[in-house]
Protein backbone atom coordinates (compact mmCIF):
# COMPACT_ATOMS: atom_id res chain seq x y z
CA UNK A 1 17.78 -12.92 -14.74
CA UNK A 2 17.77 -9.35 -15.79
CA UNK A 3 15.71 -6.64 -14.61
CA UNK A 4 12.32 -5.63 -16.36
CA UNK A 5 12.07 -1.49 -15.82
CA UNK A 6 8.83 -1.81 -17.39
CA UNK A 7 7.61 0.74 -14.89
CA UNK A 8 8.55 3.16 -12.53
CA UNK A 9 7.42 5.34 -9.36
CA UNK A 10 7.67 8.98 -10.88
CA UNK A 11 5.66 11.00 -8.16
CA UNK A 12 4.73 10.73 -4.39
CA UNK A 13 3.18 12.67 -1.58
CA UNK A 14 2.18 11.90 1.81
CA UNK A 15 -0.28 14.30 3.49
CA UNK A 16 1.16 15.92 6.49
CA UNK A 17 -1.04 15.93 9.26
CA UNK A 18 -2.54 13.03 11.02
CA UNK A 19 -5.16 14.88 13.07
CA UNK A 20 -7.35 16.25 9.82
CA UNK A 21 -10.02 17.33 11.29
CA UNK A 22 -12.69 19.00 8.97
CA UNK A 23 -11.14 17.30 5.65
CA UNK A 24 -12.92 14.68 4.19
CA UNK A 25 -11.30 11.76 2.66
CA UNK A 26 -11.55 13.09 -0.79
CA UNK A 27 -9.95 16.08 0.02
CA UNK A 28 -7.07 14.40 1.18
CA UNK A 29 -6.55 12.35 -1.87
CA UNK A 30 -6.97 15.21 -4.24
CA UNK A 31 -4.94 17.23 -2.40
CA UNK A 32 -2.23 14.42 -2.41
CA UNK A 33 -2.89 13.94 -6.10
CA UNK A 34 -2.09 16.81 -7.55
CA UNK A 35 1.26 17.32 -5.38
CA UNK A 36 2.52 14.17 -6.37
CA UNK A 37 1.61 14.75 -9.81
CA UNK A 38 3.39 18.14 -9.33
CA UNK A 39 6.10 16.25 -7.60
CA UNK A 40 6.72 14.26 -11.01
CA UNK A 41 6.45 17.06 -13.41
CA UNK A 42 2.99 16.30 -14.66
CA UNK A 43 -0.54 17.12 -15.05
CA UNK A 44 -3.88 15.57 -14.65
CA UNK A 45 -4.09 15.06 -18.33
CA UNK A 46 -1.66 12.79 -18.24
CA UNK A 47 -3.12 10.50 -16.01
CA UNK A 48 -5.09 7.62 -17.99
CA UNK A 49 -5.21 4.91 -15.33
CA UNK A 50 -6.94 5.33 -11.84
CA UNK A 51 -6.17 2.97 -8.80
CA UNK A 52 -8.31 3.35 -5.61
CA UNK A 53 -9.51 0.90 -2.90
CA UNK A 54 -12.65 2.33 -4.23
CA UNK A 55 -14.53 3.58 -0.78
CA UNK A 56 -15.55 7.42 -0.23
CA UNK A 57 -17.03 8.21 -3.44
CA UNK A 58 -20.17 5.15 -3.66
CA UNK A 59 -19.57 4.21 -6.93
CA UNK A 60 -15.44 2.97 -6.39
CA UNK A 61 -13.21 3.85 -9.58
CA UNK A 62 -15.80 5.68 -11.04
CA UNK A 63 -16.27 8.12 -8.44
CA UNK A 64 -12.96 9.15 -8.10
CA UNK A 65 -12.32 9.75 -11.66
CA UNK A 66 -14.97 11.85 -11.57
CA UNK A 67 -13.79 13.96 -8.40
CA UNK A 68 -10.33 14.29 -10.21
CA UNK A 69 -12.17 15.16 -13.64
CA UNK A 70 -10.36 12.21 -15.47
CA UNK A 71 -11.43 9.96 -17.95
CA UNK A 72 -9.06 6.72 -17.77
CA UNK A 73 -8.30 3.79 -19.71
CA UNK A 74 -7.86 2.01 -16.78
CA UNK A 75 -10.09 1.59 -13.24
CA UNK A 76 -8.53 -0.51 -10.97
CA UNK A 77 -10.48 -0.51 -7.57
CA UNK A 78 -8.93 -3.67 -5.99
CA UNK A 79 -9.39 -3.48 -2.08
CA UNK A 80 -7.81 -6.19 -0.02
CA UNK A 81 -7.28 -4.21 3.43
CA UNK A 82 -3.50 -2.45 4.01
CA UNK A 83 -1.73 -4.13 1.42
CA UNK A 84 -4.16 -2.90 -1.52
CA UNK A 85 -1.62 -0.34 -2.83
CA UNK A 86 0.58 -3.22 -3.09
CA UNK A 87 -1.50 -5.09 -5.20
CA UNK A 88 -2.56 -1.49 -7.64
CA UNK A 89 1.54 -1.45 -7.74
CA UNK A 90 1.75 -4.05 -9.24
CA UNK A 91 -1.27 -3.82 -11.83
CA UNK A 92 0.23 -0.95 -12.75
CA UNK A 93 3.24 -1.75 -13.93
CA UNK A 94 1.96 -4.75 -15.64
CA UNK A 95 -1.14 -2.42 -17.47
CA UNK A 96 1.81 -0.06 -17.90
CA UNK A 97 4.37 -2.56 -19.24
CA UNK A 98 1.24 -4.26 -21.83
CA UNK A 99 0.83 -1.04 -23.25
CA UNK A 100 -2.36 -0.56 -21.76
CA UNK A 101 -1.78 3.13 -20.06
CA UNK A 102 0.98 5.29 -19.76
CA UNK A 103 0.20 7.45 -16.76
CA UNK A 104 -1.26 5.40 -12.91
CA UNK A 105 -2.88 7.43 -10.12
CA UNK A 106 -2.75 5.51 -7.18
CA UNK A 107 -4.29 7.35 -4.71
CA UNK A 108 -5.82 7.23 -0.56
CA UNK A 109 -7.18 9.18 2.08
CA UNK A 110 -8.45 8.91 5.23
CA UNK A 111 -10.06 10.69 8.91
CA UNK A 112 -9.91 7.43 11.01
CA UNK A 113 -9.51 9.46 13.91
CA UNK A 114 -11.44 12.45 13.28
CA UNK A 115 -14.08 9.97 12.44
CA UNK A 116 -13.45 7.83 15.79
CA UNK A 117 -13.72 4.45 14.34
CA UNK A 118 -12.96 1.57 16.93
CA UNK A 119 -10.30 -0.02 14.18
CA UNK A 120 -9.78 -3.26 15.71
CA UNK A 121 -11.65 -3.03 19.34
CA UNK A 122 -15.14 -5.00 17.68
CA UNK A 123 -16.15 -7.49 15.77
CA UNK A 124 -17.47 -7.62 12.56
CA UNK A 125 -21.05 -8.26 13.54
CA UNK A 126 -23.32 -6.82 10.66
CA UNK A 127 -27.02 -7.43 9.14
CA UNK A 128 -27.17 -9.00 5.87
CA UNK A 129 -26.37 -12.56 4.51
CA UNK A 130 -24.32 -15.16 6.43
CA UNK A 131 -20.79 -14.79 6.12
CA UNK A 132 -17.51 -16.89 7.62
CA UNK A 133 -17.25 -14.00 10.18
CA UNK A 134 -20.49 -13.37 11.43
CA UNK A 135 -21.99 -16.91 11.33
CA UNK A 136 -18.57 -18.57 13.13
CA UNK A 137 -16.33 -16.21 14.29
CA UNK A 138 -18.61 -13.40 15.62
CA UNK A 139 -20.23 -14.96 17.90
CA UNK A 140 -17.31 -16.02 20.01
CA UNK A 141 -16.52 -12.63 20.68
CA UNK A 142 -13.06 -12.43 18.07
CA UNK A 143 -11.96 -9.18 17.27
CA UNK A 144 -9.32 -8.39 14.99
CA UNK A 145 -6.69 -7.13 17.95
CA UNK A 146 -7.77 -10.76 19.40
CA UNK A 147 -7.38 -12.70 15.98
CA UNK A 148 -3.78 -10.90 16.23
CA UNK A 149 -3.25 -11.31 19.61
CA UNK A 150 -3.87 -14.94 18.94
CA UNK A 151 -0.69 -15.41 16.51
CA UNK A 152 1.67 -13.79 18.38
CA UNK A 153 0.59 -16.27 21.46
CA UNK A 154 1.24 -18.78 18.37
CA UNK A 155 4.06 -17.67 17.09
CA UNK A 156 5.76 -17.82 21.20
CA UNK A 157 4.35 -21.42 22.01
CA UNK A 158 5.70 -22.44 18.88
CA UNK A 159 9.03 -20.69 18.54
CA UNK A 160 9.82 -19.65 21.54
CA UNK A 161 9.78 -16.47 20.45
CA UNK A 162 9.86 -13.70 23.87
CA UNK A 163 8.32 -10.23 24.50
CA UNK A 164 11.51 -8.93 24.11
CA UNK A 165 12.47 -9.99 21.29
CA UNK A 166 8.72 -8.36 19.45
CA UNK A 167 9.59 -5.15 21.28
CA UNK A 168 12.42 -4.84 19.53
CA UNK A 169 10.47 -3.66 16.63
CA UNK A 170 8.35 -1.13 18.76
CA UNK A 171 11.84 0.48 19.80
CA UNK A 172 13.58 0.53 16.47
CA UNK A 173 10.16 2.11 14.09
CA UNK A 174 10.51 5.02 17.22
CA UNK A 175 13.95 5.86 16.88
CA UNK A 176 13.04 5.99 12.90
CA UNK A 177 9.87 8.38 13.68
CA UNK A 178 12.02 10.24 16.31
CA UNK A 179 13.81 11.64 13.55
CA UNK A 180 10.58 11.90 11.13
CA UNK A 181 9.22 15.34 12.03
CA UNK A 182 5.90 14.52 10.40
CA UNK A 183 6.02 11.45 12.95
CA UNK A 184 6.99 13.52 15.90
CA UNK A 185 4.04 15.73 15.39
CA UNK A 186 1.98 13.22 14.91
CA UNK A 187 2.65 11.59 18.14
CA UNK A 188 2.31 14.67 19.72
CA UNK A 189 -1.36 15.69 18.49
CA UNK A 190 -2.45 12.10 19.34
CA UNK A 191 -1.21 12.74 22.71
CA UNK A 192 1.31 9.67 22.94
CA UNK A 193 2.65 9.44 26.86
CA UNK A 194 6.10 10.09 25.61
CA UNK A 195 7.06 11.20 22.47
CA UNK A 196 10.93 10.11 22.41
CA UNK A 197 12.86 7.19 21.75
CA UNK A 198 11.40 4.18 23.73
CA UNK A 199 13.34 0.79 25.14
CA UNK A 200 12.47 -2.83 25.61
CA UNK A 201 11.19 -1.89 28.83
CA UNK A 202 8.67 0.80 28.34
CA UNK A 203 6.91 -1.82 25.57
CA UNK A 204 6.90 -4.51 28.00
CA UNK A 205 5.52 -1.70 31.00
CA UNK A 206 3.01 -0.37 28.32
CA UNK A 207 -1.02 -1.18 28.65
CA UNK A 208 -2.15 -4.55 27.87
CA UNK A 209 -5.17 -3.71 24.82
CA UNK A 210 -5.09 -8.12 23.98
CA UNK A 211 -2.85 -10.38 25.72
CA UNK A 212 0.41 -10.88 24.72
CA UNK A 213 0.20 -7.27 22.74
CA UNK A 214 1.14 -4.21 24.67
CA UNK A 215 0.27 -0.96 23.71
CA UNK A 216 3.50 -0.10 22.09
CA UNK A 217 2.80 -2.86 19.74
CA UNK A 218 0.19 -1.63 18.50
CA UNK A 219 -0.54 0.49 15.53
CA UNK A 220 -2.16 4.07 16.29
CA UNK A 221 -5.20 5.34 14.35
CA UNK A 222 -4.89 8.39 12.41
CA UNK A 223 -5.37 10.55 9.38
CA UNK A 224 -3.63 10.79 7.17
CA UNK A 225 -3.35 10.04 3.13
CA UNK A 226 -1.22 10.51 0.13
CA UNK A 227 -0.32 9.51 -3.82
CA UNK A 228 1.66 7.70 -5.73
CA UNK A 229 2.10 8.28 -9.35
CA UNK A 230 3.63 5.18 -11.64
CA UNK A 231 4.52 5.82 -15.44
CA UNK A 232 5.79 3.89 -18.54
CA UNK A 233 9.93 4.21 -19.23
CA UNK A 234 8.65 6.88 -21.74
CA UNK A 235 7.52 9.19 -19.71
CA UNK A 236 9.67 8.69 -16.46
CA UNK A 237 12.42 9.62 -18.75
CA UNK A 238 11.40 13.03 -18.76
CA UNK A 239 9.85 13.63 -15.19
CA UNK A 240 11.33 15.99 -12.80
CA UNK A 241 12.76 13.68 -10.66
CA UNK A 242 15.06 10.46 -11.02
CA UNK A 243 12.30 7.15 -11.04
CA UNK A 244 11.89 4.61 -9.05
CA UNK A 245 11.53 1.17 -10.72
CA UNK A 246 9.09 -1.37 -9.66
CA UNK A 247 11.34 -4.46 -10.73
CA UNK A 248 9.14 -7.38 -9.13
CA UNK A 249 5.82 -8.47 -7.62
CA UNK A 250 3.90 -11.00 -6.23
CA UNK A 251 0.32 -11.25 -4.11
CA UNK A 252 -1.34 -13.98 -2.20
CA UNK A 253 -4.26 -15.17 -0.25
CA UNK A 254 -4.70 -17.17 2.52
CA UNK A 255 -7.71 -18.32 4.77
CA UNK A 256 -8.60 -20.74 7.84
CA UNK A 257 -7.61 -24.12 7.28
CA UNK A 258 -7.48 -27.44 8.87
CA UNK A 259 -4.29 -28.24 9.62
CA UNK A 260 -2.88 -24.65 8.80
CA UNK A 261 -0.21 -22.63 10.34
CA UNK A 262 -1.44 -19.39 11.55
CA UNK A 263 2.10 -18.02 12.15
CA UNK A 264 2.64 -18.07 8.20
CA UNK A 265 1.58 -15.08 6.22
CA UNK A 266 0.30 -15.05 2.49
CA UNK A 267 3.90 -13.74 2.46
CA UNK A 268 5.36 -17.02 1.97
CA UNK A 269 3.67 -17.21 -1.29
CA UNK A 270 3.92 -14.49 -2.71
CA UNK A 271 7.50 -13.27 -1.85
CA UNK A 272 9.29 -16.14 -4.60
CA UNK A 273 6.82 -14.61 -7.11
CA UNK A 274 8.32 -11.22 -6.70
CA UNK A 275 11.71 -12.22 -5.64
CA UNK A 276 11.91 -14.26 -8.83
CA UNK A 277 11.00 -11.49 -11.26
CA UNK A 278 13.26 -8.92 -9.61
CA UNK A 279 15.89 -11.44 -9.76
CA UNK A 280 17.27 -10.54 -6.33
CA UNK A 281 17.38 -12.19 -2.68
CA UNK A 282 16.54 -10.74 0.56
CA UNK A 283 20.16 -10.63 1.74
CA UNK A 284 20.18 -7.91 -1.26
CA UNK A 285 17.35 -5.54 -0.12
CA UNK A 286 18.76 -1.97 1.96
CA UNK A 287 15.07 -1.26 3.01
CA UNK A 288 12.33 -3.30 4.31
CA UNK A 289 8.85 -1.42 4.53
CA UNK A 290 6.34 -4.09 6.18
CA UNK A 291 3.45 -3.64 7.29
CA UNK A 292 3.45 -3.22 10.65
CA UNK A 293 -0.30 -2.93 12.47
CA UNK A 294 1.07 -5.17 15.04
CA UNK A 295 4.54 -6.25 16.37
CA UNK A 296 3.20 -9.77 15.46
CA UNK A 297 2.89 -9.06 11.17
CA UNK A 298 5.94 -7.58 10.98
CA UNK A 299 7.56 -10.44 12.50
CA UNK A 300 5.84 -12.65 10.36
CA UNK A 301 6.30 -11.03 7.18
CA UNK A 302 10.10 -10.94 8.21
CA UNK A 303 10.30 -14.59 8.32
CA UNK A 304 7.66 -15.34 5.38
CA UNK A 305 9.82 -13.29 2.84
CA UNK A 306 12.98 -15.10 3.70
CA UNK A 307 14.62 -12.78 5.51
CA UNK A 308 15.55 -15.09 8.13
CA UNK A 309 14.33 -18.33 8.78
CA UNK A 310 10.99 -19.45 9.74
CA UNK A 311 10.70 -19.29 13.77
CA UNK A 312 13.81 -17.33 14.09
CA UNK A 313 12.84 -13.92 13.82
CA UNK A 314 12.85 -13.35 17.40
CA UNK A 315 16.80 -13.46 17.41
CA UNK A 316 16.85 -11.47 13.87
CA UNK A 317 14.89 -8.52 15.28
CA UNK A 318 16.79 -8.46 18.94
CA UNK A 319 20.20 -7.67 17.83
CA UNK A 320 19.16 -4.13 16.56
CA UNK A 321 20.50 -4.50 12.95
CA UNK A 322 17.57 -3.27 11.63
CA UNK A 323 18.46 0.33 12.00
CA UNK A 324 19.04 3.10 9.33
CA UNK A 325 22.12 3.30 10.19
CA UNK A 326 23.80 -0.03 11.03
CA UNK A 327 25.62 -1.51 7.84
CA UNK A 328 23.47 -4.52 7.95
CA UNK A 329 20.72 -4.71 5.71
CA UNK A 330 17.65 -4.07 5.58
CA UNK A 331 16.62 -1.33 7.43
CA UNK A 332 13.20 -1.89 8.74
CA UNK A 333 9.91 1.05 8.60
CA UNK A 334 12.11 4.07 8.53
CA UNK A 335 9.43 6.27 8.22
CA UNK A 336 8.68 5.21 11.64
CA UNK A 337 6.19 3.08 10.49
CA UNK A 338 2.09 2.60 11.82
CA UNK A 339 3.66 2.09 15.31
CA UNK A 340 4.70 5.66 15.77
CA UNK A 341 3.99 7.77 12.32
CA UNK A 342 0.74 7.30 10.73
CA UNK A 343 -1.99 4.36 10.25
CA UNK A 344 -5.15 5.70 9.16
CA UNK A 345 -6.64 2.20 8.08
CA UNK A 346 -5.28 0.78 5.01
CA UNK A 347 -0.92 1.61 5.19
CA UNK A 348 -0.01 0.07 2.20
CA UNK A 349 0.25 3.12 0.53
CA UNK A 350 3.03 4.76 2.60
CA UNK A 351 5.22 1.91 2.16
CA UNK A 352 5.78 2.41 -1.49
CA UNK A 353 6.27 6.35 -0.29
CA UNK A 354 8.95 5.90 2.14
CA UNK A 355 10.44 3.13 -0.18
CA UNK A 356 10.61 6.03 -3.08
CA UNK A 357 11.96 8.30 -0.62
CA UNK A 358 14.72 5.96 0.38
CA UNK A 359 15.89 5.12 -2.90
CA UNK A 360 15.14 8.82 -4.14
CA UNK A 361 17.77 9.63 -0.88
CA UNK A 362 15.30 12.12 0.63
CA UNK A 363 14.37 9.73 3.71
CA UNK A 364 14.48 11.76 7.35
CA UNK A 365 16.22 8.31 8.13
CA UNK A 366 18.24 7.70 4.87
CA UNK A 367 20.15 4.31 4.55
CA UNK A 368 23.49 5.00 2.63
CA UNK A 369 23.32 4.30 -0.91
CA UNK A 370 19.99 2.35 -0.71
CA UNK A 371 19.58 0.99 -3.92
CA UNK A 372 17.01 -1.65 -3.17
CA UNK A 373 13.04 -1.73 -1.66
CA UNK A 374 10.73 -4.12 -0.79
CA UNK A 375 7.52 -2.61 0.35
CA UNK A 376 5.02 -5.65 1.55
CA UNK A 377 1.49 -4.75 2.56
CA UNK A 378 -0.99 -7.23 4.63
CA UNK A 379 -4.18 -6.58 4.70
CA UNK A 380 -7.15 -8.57 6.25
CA UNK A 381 -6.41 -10.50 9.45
CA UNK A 382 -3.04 -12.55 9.66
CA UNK A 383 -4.89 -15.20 11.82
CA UNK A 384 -7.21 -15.88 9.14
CA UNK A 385 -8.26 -14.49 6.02
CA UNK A 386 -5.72 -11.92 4.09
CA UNK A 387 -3.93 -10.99 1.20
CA UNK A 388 -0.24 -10.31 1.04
CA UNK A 389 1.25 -8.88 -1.78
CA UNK A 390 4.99 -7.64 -2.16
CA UNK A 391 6.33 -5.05 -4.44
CA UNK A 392 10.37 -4.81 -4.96
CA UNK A 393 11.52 -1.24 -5.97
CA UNK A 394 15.02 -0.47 -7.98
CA UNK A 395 17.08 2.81 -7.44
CA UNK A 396 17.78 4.27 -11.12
C-alpha cells in the first residue's frame, strides 16, 4: 500500500523549563506558538485550524483563538487525557488532507508543579451528578497511581513479568535524558536524588509511592509546554525546514468490562488502524515515543502495538535494545521521556516533538538514519477507562 503524505509536521517547539514559575499556561502556549510557527517559516496568518485540549481559557477552542488573535476554519478541542495531541494529529491531517484547512496549531501548556497539583495521589471525588468514578470507584479509595499500580500487579501474575524486567525502562529513558540537557536541568530544579544514569538496582531500591511501582517508575510532575504546527503538501513544500509526514493513524477507547483484560491497552485497537494506513510493521519503526506515566503503560503499549508479543515484553525490554544507539530498532523515549524529562499532565504532545526531532536528525539522542516514528499517547487510566490513539510519522 503506498504512502498518503497528505500532511506533514512543518514546525515544533518545546518550552524549556520545567519549573515555570510565574507563567501561566497561556503564556506558555503562545510563547511555544509563535516559535514553532517561526520554526516552520510562517506566521499567525497562516494558521486557519486551532487544536487544543481546550482547558485554560473557559470557553475551549474559542478561547484560544482568541488569545492567539486567529480566526480558524477549524476548532478542534478534543481532550482525552495524554494522548489528546495524538488524536488533534490525526484530525489534522485528515481536515488537512479533505481540503478543509491548510495551516493546524496544535498547541499546550502547563504549571503542574508551580501549581502543586497531587496528579495521581487522590481520587476523583467531586460534587455534581453521579458518575462511574465517584459512585463505584471512589469510594473504595482508587487512585489513579493505584488503578496503575493494579495492572502492573496484573500484568506480573499473569505473565510473569519481574521488577527487573519494568526497570529496564526507568534505566534506558535516563540514559536518553542524561544526554538531553533540557532533561538534565530539569531533574536538577525538581531536585531528583541523583541526576545521572541509573541501574536496575537503584529502581528496585527507590521509594515505594503504590505497590509494585517504585519511584523511578514513576512519571515526575512538571511544567512545561510546547507546539506543533501541521500543514497541507502545499505549504510544507515551502517551509524552512524539511517536513515530517504523518503517514498513518488510529485511536481507541476502552472501559471496565466483565470479563476484560486489564493488561491490554486501547492500543491493541487502534495500532492495525494506523499500521494499516502507513502501510508499515513495527519491525520497521527506528523510534518508539510511548507514553510513559508509568513503567506499566509503556510496557503495555509495547506489547499492544505489536512490537513483541502479548506477555512478553518483560524479555523485550531487559535485553537493552531499546537504546539510541544499539542497531536494533526502535529506540524507545529518547527525549528521556515523563520518567526523567518533562510530564506536566497531558505528554502527548512531546511525543510528536521528539518524533519530529528524530526524523528531522536534531535529537540530543539521534538514532542513525531514523526514517520512521510512531508516537502513541494514552490518556485516562490504563486499568479502566482511556483512549489510545497512535500516530506514525515518515522522514521526507
Amino acid at each position: 500500500m503506498p504512502q498518503q503524505r497528505d500532511a506533514a509536521i512543518v514546525g515544533i517547539y518545546e518550552y524549556p523549563l520545567r519549573v515555570a514559575p510565574g507563567l501561566s499556561s497561556l503564556q506558555i502556549k503562545a510563547e511555544s506558538a509563535a516559535k514553532a510557527l517561526a520554526d516552520a517559516g510562517l506566521t499567525w496568518a497562516d494558521v486557519d485550524a486551532v487544536y487544543d485540549t481546550g482547558g485554560d481559557q473557559g470557553i475551549g477552542g474559542l478561547g484560544i483563538s482568541e488569545y492567539f488573535g486567529l480566526k480558524p476554519r477549524i476548532i478542534d478541542t478534543t481532550y482525552v487525557g495524554g494522548s489528546s495531541f495524538e488524536f488533534h494529529a490525526n484530525h489534522a491531517r485528515t481536515m488537512i488532507a479533505a481540503g478543509k484547512c491548510r495551516v493546524a496549531l496544535l498547541t499546550y501548556g502547563s504549571t503542574a508543579h508551580s501549581d502543586r497539583r497531587a496528579i495521581g495521589t487522590a481520587g476523583a471525588t467531586g460534587v455534581g451528578p453521579a458518575t462511574p468514578i465517584n459512585n463505584m470507584e471512589d469510594p473504595w479509595g482508587l487512585t489513579l497511581i493505584g488503578n496503575y499500580a493494579m495492572v502492573k500487579t496484573r500484568h506480573m501474575f499473569q505473565y510473569g513479568t519481574t521488577h527487573e524486567q519494568f526497570a529496564a525502562i526507568s534505566v534506558v529513558t535516563r540514559r536518553h535524558a542524561m544526554r538531553n540537557p533540557e532533561a538534565v536541568k530539569a531533574m536538577t530544579d525538581l531536585e531528583f536524588v541523583g541526576v545521572r544514569e541509573i541501574t536496575v538496582q537503584d529502581v528496585l531500591e527507590s521509594r515505594l509511592i503504590a505497590y509494585p511501582l517504585r519511584l523511578l517508575e514513576c512519571c515526575m510532575v512538571s511544567d512545561g509546554g510546547g507546539a506543533v504546527v501541521i500543514a497541507s503538501p502545499e505549504v510544507a513544500r515551502n517551509t524552512r525546514k524539511k517536513p515530517v509526514w504523518i503517514i498513518g493513524g488510529g485511536e481507541a477507547t476502552k472501559y471496565r468490562e466483565n470479563n476484560g483484560d486489564i493488561t491490554v491497552s486501547a492500543g491493541a485497537q487502534a495500532a492495525p488502524i494506523a499500521f494499516g494506513e502507513a502501510g508499515v510493521t513495527p519491525a520497521e519503526i527506528d523510534v518508539l515515543m510511548a507514553y510513559d506515566s508509568f513503567t506499566i503503560t509503556v510496557m503495555c503499549l509495547i506489547e499492544d502495538l505489536g512490537f513483541c508479543k502479548k506477555g512478553e515484553g518483560g524479555a523485550y525490554v531487559s535485553d537493552g535494545h531499546l537504546a539510541f544507539d544499539d542497531p536494533r530498532k526502535p529506540a524507545l523515549n529518547t527525549d528521556g521521556g515523563g520518567l526523567s524529562s518533562n510530564h506536566p499532565g497531558q505528554r502527548g504532545i512531546f511525543l510528536l516533538l521528539e518524533a519530529t526531532r528524530q526524523l528531522r536528525g536534531e535529537s540530543t539522542s539521534q538514532v542513525r538514519d531514523a526514517k520512521l516514528a510512531v508516537a502513541v499517547g494514552n490518556g485516562g487510566q490504563l486499568g479502566s477507562r482511556h483512549a489510545t490513539a497512535v500516530t506514525i510519522l515518515a522522514a521526507d
